[in-house]
C-alpha atoms as a PDB file:
ATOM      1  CA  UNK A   1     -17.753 -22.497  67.866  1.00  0.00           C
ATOM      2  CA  UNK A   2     -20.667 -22.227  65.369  1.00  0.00           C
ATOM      3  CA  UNK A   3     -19.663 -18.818  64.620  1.00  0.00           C
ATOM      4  CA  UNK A   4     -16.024 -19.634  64.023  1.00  0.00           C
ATOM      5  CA  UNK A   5     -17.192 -22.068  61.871  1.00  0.00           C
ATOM      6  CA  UNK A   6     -19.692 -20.006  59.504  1.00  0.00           C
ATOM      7  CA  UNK A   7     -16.383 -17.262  59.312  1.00  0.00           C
ATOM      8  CA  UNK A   8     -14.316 -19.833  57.724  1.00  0.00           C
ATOM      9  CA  UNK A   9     -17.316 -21.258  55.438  1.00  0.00           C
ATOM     10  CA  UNK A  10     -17.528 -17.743  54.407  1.00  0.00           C
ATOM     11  CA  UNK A  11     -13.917 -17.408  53.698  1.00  0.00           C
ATOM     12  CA  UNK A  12     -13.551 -20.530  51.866  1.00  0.00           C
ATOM     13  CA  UNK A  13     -16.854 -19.589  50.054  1.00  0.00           C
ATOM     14  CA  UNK A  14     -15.175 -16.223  49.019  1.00  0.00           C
ATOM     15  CA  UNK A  15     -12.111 -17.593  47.400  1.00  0.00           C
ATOM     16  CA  UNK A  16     -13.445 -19.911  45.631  1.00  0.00           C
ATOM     17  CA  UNK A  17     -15.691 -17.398  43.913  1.00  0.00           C
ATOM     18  CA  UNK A  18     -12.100 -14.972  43.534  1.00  0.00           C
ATOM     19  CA  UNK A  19     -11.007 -18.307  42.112  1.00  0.00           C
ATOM     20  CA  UNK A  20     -14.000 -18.963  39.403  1.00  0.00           C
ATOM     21  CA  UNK A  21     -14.029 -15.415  38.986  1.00  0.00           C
ATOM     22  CA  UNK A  22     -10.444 -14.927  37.448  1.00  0.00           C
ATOM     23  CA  UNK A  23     -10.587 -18.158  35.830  1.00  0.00           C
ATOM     24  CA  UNK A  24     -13.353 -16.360  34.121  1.00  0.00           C
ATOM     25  CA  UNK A  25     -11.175 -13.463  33.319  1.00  0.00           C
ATOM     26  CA  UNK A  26      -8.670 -15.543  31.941  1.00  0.00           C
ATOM     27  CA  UNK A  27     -10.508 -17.390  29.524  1.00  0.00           C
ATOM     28  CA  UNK A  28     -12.008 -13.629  28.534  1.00  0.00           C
ATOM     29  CA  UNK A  29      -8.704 -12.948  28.060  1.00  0.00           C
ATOM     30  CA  UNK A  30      -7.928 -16.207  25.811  1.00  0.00           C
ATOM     31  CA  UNK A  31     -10.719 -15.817  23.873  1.00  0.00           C
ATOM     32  CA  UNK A  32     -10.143 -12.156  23.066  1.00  0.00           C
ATOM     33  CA  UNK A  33      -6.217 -13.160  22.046  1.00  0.00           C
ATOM     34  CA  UNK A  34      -7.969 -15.820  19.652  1.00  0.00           C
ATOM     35  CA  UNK A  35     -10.262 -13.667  17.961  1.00  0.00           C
ATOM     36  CA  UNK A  36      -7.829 -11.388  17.422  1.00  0.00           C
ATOM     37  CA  UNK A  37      -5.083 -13.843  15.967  1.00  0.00           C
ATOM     38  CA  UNK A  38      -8.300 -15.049  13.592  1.00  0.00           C
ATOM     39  CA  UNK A  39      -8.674 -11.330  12.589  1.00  0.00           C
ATOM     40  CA  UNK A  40      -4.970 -11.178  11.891  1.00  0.00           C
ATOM     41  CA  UNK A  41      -4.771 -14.055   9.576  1.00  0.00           C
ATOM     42  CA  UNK A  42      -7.934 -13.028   7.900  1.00  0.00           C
ATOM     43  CA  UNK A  43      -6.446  -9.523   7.549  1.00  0.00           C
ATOM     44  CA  UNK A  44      -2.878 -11.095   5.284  1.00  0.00           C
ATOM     45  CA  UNK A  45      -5.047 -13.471   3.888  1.00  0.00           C
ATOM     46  CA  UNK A  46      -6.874 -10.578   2.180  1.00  0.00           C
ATOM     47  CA  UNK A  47      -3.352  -8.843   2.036  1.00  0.00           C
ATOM     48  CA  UNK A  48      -1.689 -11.951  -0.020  1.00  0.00           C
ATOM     49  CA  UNK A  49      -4.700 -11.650  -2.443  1.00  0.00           C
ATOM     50  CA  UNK A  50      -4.303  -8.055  -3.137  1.00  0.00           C
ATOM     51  CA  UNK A  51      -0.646  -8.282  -3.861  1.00  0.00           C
ATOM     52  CA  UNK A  52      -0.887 -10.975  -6.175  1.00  0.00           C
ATOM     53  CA  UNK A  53      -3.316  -8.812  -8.252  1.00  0.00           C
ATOM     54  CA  UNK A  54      -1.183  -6.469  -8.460  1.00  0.00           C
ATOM     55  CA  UNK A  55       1.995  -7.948  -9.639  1.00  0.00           C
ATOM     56  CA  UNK A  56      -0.518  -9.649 -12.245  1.00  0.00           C
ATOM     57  CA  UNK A  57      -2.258  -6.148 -13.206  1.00  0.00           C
ATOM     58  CA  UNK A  58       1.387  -4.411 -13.037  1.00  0.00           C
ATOM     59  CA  UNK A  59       3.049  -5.677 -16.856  1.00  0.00           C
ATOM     60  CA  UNK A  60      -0.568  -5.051 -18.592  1.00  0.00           C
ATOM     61  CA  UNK A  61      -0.176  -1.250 -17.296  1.00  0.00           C
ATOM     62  CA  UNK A  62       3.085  -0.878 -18.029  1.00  0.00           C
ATOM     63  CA  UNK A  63       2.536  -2.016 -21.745  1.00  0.00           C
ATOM     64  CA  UNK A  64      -0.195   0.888 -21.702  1.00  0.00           C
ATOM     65  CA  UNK A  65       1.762   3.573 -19.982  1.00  0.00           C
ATOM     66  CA  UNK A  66       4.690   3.266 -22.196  1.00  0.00           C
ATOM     67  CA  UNK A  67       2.510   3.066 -25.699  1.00  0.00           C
ATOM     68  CA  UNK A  68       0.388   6.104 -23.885  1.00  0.00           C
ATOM     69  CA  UNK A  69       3.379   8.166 -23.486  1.00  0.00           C
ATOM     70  CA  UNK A  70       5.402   7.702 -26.504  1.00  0.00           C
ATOM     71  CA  UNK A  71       5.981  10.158 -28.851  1.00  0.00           C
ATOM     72  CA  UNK A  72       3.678   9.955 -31.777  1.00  0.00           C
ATOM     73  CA  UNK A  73       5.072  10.316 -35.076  1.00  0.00           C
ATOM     74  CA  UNK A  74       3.477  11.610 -38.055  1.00  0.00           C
ATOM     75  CA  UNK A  75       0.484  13.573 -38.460  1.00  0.00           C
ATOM     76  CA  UNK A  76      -2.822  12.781 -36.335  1.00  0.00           C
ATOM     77  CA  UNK A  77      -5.013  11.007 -38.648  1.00  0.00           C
ATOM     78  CA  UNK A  78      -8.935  10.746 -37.473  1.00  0.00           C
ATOM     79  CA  UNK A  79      -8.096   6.862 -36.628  1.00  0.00           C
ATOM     80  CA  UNK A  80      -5.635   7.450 -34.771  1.00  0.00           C
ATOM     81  CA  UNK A  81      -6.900   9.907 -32.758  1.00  0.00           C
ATOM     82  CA  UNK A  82      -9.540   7.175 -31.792  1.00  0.00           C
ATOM     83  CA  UNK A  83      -6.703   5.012 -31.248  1.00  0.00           C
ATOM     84  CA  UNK A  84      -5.195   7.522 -28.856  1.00  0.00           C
ATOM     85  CA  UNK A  85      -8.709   7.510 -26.656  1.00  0.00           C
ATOM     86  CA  UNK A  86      -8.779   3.983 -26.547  1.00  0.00           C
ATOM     87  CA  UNK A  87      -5.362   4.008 -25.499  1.00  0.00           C
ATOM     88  CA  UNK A  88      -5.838   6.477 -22.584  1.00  0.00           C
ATOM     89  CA  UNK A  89      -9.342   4.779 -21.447  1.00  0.00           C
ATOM     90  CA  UNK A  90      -7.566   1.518 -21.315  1.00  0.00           C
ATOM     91  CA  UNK A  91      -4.329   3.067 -19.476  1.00  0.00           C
ATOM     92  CA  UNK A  92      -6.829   4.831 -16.750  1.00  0.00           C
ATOM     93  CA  UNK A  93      -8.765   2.255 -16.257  1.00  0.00           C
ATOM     94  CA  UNK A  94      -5.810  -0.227 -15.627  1.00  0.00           C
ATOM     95  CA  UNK A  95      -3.868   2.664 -13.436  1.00  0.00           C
ATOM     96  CA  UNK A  96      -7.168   3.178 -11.364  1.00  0.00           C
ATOM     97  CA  UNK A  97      -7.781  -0.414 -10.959  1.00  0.00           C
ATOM     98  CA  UNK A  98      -4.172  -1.231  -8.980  1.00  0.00           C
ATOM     99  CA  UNK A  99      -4.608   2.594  -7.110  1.00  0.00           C
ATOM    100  CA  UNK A 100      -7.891   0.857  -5.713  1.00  0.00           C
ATOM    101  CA  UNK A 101      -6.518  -2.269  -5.157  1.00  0.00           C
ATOM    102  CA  UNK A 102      -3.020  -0.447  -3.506  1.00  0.00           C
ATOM    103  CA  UNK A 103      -5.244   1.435  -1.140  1.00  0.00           C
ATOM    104  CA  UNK A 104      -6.930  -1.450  -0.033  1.00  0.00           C
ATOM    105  CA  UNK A 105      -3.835  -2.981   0.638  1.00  0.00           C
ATOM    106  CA  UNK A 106      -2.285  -0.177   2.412  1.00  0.00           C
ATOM    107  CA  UNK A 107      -5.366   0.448   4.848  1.00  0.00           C
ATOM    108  CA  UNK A 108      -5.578  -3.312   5.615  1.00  0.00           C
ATOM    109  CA  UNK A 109      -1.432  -2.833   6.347  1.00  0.00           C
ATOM    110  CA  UNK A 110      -2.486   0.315   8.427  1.00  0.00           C
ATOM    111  CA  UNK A 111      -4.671  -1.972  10.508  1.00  0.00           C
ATOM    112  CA  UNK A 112      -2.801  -4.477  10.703  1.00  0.00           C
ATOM    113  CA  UNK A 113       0.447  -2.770  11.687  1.00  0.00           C
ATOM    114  CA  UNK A 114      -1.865  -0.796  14.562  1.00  0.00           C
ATOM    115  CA  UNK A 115      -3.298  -4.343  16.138  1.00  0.00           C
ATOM    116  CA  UNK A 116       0.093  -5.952  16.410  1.00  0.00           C
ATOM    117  CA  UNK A 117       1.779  -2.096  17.311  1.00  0.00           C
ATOM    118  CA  UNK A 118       4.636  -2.182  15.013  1.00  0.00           C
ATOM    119  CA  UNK A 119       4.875   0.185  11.790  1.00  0.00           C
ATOM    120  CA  UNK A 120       3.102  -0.161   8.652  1.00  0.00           C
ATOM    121  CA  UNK A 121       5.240  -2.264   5.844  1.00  0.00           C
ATOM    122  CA  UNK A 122       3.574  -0.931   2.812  1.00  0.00           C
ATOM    123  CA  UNK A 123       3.524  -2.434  -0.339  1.00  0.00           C
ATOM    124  CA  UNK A 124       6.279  -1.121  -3.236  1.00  0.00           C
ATOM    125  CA  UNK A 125       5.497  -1.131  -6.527  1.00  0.00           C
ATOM    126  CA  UNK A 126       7.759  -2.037  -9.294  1.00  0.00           C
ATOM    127  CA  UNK A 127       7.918   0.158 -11.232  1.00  0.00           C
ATOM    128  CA  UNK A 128      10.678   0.691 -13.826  1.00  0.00           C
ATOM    129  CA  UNK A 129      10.804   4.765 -14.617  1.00  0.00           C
ATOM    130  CA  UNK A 130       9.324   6.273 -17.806  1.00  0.00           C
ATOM    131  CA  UNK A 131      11.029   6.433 -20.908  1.00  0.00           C
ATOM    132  CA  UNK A 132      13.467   9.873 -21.267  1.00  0.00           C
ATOM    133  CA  UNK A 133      11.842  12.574 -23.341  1.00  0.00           C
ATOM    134  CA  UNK A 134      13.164  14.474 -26.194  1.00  0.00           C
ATOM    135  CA  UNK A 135      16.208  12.080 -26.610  1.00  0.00           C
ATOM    136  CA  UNK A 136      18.319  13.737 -29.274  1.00  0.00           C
ATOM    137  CA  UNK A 137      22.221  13.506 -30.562  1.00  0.00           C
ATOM    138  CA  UNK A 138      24.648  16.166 -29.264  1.00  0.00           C
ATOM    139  CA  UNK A 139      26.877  15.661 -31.775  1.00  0.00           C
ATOM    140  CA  UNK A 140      30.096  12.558 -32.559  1.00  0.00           C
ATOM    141  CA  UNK A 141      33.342  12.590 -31.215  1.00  0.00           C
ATOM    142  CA  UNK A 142      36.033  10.225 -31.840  1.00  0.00           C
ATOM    143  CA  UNK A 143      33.175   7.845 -33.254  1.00  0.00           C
ATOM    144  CA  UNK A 144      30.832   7.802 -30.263  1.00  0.00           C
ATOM    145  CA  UNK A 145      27.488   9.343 -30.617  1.00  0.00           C
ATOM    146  CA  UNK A 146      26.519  11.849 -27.568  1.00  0.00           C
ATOM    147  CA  UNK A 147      23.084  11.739 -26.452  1.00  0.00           C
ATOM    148  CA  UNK A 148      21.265  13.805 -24.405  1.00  0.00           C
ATOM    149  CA  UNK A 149      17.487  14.021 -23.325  1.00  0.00           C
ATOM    150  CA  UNK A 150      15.273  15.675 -20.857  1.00  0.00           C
ATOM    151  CA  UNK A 151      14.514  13.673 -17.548  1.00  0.00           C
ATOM    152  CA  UNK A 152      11.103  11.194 -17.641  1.00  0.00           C
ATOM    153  CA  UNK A 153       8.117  12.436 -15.863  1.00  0.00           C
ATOM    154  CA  UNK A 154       7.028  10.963 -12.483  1.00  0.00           C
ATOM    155  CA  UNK A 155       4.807   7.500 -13.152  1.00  0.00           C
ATOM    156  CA  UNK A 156       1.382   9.033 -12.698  1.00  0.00           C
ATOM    157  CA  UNK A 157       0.172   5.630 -11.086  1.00  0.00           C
ATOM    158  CA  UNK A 158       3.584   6.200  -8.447  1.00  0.00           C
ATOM    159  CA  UNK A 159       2.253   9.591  -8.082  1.00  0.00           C
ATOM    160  CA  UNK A 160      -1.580   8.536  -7.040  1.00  0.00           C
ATOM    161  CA  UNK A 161       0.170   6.087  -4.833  1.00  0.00           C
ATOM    162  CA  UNK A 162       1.671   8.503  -2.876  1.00  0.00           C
ATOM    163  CA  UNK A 163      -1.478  11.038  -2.114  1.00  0.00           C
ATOM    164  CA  UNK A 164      -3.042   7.736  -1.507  1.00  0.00           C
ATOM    165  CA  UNK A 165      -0.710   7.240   1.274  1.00  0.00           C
ATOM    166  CA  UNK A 166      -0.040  10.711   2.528  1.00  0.00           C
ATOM    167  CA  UNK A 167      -3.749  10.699   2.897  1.00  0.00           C
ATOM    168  CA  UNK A 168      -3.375   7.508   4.944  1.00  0.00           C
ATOM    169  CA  UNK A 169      -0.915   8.946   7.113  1.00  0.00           C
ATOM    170  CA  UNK A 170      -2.627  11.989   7.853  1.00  0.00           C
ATOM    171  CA  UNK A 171      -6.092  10.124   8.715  1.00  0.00           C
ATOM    172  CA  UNK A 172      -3.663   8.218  11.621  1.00  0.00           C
ATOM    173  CA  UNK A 173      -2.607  11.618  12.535  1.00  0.00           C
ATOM    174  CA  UNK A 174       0.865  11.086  11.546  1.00  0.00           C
ATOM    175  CA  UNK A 175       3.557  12.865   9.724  1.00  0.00           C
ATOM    176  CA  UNK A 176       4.202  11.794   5.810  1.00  0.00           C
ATOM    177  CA  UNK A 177       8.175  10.383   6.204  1.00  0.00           C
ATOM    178  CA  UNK A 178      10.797  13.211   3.520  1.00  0.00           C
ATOM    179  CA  UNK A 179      13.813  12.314   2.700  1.00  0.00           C
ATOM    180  CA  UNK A 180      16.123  14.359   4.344  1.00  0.00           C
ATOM    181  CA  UNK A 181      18.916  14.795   1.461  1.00  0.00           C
ATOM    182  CA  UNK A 182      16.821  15.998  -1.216  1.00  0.00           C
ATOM    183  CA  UNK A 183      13.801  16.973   0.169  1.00  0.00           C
ATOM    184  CA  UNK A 184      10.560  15.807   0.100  1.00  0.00           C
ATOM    185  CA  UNK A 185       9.854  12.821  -2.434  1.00  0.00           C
ATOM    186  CA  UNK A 186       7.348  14.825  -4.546  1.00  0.00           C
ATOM    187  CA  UNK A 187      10.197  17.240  -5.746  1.00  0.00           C
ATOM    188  CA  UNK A 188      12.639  14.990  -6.981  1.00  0.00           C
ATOM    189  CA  UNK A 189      11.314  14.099 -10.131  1.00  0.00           C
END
């Protein structure tokens, strides 16, 4: 009888430390999901932040890229060729400043997008395309002026961007997305 006794004390002993023990694993478990849903919300916190300094750095550098990249008229005089550096210090230093703040954003994405496994939504800039070069009449008919011009070049801030992000993709071991009618996005401008 005794012994019959200490083999259910044993059993009952037993479960309830099964019972304690995945009660323990559950709360592990809990606690793990928490910290990660803090680490989320930190992560587009930070994400929030960075986009708003770019759309607020955004119309300063496109007021520099568009005075850098006009067509000077005139000859060169020694002021304005001190002009002209000012210009293009002021125009890197405003194109570097949303690159760095662009990659940020796109490795917290990358991060981001890997915790909650769904794909990246990286941020797009807006950016309107550069002025046409070497605009120039083709000639009047019927009282309507043809004009022609050579295509714009690529936005070098759109074109750091993009290495920025190939680089990204390649250091998740993934392929960089081409579009498939005209090739890859690098040789359409």
């Amino acid at each position: 009888m005794r012994e019959a006794l200490d083999r259910h004390c044993i059993t009952r002993d037993s479960v309830v430390g099964q019972y304690w023990q995945i009660a323990g694993f559950r709360l592990q478990r809990r606690t793990v999901a928490i910290q990660q849903l803090g680490a989320e919300r930190e992560l587009y916190e930070r994400l929030q932040i960075l986009q708003q300094q770019v759309s607020d750095a955004i119309p300063e550098y496109l007021v520099l890229r568009d005075q850098r990249f006009s067509e000077s008229q005139g000859a060169v005089t020694r002021e304005q060729h001190a002009k002209d550096r000012e210009l293009a210090a002021a125009f890197e230093a405003a194109k570097t400043k949303i690159a760095s703040l662009v990659r940020e954003s796109h490795q917290l994405e990358a991060k981001l997008s890997t915790m909650e496994v769904r794909p990246p939504r990286f941020l797009k800039l807006p950016l309107p395309p550069m002025a046409p070069k070497n605009v120039r009449v083709e000639g009047v008919e019927g009282g309507v002026v043809k004009l022609a011009w050579d295509p714009p070049d690529r936005d070098p801030l759109a074109m750091e961007v993009e290495q920025d992000v190939r680089a990204l993709f390649q250091q998740y071991g993934h392929e960089y997305p081409t579009d498939k009618k005209t090739g890859d996005k690098a040789d359409r401008a």
